[in-house]
Protein backbone atom coordinates (compact mmCIF):
# COMPACT_ATOMS: atom_id res chain seq x y z
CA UNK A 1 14.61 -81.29 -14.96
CA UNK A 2 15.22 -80.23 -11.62
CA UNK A 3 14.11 -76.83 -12.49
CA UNK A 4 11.18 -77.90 -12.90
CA UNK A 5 10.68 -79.56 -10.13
CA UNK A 6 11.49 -76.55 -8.15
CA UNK A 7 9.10 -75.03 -10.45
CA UNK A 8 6.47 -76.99 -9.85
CA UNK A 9 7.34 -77.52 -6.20
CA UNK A 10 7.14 -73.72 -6.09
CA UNK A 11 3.48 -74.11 -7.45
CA UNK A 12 2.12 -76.15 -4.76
CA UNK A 13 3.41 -74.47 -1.93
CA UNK A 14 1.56 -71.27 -3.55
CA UNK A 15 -1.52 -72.96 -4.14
CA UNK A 16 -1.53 -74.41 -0.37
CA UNK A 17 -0.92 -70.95 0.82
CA UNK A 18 -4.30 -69.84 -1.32
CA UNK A 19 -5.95 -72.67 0.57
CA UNK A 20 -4.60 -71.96 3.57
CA UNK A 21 -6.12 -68.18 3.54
CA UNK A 22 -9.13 -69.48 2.08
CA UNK A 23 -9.73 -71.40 5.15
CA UNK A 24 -8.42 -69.13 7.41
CA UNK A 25 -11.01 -66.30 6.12
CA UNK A 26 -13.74 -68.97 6.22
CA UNK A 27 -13.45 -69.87 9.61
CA UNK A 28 -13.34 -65.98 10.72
CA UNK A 29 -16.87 -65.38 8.63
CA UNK A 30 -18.13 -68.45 10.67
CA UNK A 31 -16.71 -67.69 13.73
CA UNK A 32 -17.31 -66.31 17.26
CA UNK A 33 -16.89 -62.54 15.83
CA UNK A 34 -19.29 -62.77 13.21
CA UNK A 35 -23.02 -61.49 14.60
CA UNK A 36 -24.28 -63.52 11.27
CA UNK A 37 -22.79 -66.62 12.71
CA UNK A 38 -24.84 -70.06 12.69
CA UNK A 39 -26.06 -70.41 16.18
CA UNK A 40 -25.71 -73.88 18.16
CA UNK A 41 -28.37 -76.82 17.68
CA UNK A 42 -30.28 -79.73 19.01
CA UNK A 43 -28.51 -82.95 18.48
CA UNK A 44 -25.74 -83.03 15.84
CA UNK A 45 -25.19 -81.35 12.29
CA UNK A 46 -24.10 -83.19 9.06
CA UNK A 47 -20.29 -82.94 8.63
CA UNK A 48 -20.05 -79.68 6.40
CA UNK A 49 -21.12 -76.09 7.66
CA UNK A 50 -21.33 -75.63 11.27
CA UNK A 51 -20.12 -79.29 11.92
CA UNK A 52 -21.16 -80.86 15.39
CA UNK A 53 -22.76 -78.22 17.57
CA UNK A 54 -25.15 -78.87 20.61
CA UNK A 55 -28.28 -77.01 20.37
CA UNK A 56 -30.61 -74.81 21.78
CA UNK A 57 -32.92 -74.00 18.99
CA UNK A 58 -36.48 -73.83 20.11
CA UNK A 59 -39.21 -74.99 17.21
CA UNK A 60 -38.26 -76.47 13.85
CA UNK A 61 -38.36 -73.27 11.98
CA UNK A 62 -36.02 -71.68 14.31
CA UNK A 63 -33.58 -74.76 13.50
CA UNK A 64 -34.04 -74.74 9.63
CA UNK A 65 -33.30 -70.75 9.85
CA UNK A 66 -30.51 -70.88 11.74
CA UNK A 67 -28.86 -73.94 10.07
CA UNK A 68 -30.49 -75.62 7.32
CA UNK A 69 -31.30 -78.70 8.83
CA UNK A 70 -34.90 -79.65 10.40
CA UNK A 71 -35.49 -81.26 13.54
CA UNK A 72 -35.14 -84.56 12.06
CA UNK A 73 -31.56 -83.12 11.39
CA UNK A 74 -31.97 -83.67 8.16
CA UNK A 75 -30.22 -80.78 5.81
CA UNK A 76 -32.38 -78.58 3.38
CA UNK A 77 -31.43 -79.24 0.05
CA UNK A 78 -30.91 -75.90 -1.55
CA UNK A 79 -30.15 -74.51 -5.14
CA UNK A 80 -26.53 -73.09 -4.19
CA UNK A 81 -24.77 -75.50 -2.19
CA UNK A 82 -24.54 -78.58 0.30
CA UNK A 83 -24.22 -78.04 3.77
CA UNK A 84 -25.54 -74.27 3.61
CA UNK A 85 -26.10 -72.93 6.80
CA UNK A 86 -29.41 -71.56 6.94
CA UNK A 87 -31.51 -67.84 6.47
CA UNK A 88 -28.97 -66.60 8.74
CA UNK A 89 -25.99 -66.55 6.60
CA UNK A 90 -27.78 -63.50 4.76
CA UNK A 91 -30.77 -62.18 6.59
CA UNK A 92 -29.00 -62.60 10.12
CA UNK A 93 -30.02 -64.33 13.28
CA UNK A 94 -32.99 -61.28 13.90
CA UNK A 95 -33.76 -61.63 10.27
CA UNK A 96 -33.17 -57.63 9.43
CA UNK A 97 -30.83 -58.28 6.72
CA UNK A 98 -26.84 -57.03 6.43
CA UNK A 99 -24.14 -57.29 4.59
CA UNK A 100 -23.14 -60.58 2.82
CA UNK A 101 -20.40 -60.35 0.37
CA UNK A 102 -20.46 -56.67 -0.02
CA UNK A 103 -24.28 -56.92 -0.90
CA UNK A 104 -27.24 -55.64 0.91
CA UNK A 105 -29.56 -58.36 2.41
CA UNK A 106 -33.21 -57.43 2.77
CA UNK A 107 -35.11 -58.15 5.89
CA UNK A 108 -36.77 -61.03 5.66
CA UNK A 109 -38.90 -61.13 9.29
CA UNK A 110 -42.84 -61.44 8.91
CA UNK A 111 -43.33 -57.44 9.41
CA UNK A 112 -40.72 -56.94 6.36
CA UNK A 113 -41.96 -59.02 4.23
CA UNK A 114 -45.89 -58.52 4.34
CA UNK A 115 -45.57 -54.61 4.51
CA UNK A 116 -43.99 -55.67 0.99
CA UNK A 117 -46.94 -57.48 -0.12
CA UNK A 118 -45.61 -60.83 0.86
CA UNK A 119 -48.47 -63.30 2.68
CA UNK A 120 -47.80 -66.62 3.68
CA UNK A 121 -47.92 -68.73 0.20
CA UNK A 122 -45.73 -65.84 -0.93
CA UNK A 123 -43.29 -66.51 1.27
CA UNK A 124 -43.01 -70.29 0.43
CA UNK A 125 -42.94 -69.49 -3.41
CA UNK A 126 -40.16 -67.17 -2.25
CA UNK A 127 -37.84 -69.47 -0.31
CA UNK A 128 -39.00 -72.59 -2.56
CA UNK A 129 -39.03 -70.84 -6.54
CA UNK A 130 -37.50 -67.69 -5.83
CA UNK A 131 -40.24 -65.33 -7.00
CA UNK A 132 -40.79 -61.94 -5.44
CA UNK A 133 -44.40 -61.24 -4.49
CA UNK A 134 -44.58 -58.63 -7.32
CA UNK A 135 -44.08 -61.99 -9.82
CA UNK A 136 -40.71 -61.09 -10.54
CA UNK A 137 -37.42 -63.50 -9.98
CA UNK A 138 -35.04 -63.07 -6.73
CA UNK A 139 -31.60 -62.71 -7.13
CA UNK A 140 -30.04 -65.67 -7.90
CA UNK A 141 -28.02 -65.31 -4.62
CA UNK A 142 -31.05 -66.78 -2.94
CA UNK A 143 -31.00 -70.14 -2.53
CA UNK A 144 -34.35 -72.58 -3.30
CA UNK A 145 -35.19 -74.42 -0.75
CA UNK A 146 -36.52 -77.81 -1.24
CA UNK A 147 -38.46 -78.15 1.79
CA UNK A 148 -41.69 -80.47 2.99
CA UNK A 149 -44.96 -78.06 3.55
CA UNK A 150 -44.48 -78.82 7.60
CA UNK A 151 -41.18 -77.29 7.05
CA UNK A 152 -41.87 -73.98 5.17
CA UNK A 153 -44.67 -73.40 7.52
CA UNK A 154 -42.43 -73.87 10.35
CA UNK A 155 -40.59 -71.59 9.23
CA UNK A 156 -42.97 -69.10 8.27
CA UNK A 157 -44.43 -69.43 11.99
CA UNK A 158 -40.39 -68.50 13.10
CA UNK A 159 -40.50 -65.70 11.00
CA UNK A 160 -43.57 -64.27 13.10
CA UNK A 161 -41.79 -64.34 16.34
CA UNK A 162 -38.94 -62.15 14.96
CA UNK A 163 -38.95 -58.52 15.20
């Protein structure tokens, strides 16, 4: 019996190590060296993603981009998971895309997206059903957005200012 015990005592310390490198690498994607990084907010996160950060954000759309929470600080409910930081994790904080995972993000800044074909209710069927403006699904990497109509057009209206 004992051998088991080492056994299985052997077991956990593995599987805390796999935790503990799990967080580890987690932190590094979210932190201070990563350009993708979420940047700070007004008033105060829900505990998850990007915890308790001040902020500077300017509009509403900036906010949700950035972080996935609106001005009411409310997080955007999103078909891949809770706490999510926002378009930034992907498109990055100018929007022009990157690497994520070892895949290639589009740009997704106003000029991107409407040389593409994309207009403004294209860009809300987009973040909200995950249709392409040719009709044809996104990736299942991109999240849905359940947002409010002020919210998607706040964010459209961010998108605009962006390079």
């Amino acid at each position: 019996m004992a051998r088991q015990e080492k056994r299985l005592a052997a077991i956990v310390v593995l599987l805390l190590c796999v935790v503990v490198l799990l967080v580890v690498n987690l932190t590094v994607l979210l932190g201070a060296s990563n350009p993708m990084r979420m940047m700070p907010m007004t008033g105060t996160l829900p505990s998850g993603i990007g915890g308790n950060a001040p902020s500077t954000t300017a509009s509403n759309g900036e906010r949700i981009f950035k972080t996935g929470t609106n001005a009411r600080g409310e997080a955007i409910p999103n078909s891949m998971m809770a706490g999510m930081v926002g378009c930034v994790m992907c498109h990055g904080a100018d929007g022009h895309g990157g690497q994520m995972m070892g895949r290639a993000e589009p740009c997704n800044t106003f000029k991107c997206l409407s040389v593409t074909g994309y207009t403004d209710e294209l860009i809300k069927r987009a973040i909200t059903k995950g249709v392409g403006a040719d009709g044809r699904q996104l990736d299942l990497m991109m999240p849905r957005w359940q947002m409010s109509e002020t919210d998607l057009s706040d964010v459209i209206a961010h998108l605009k200012t962006l390079p």
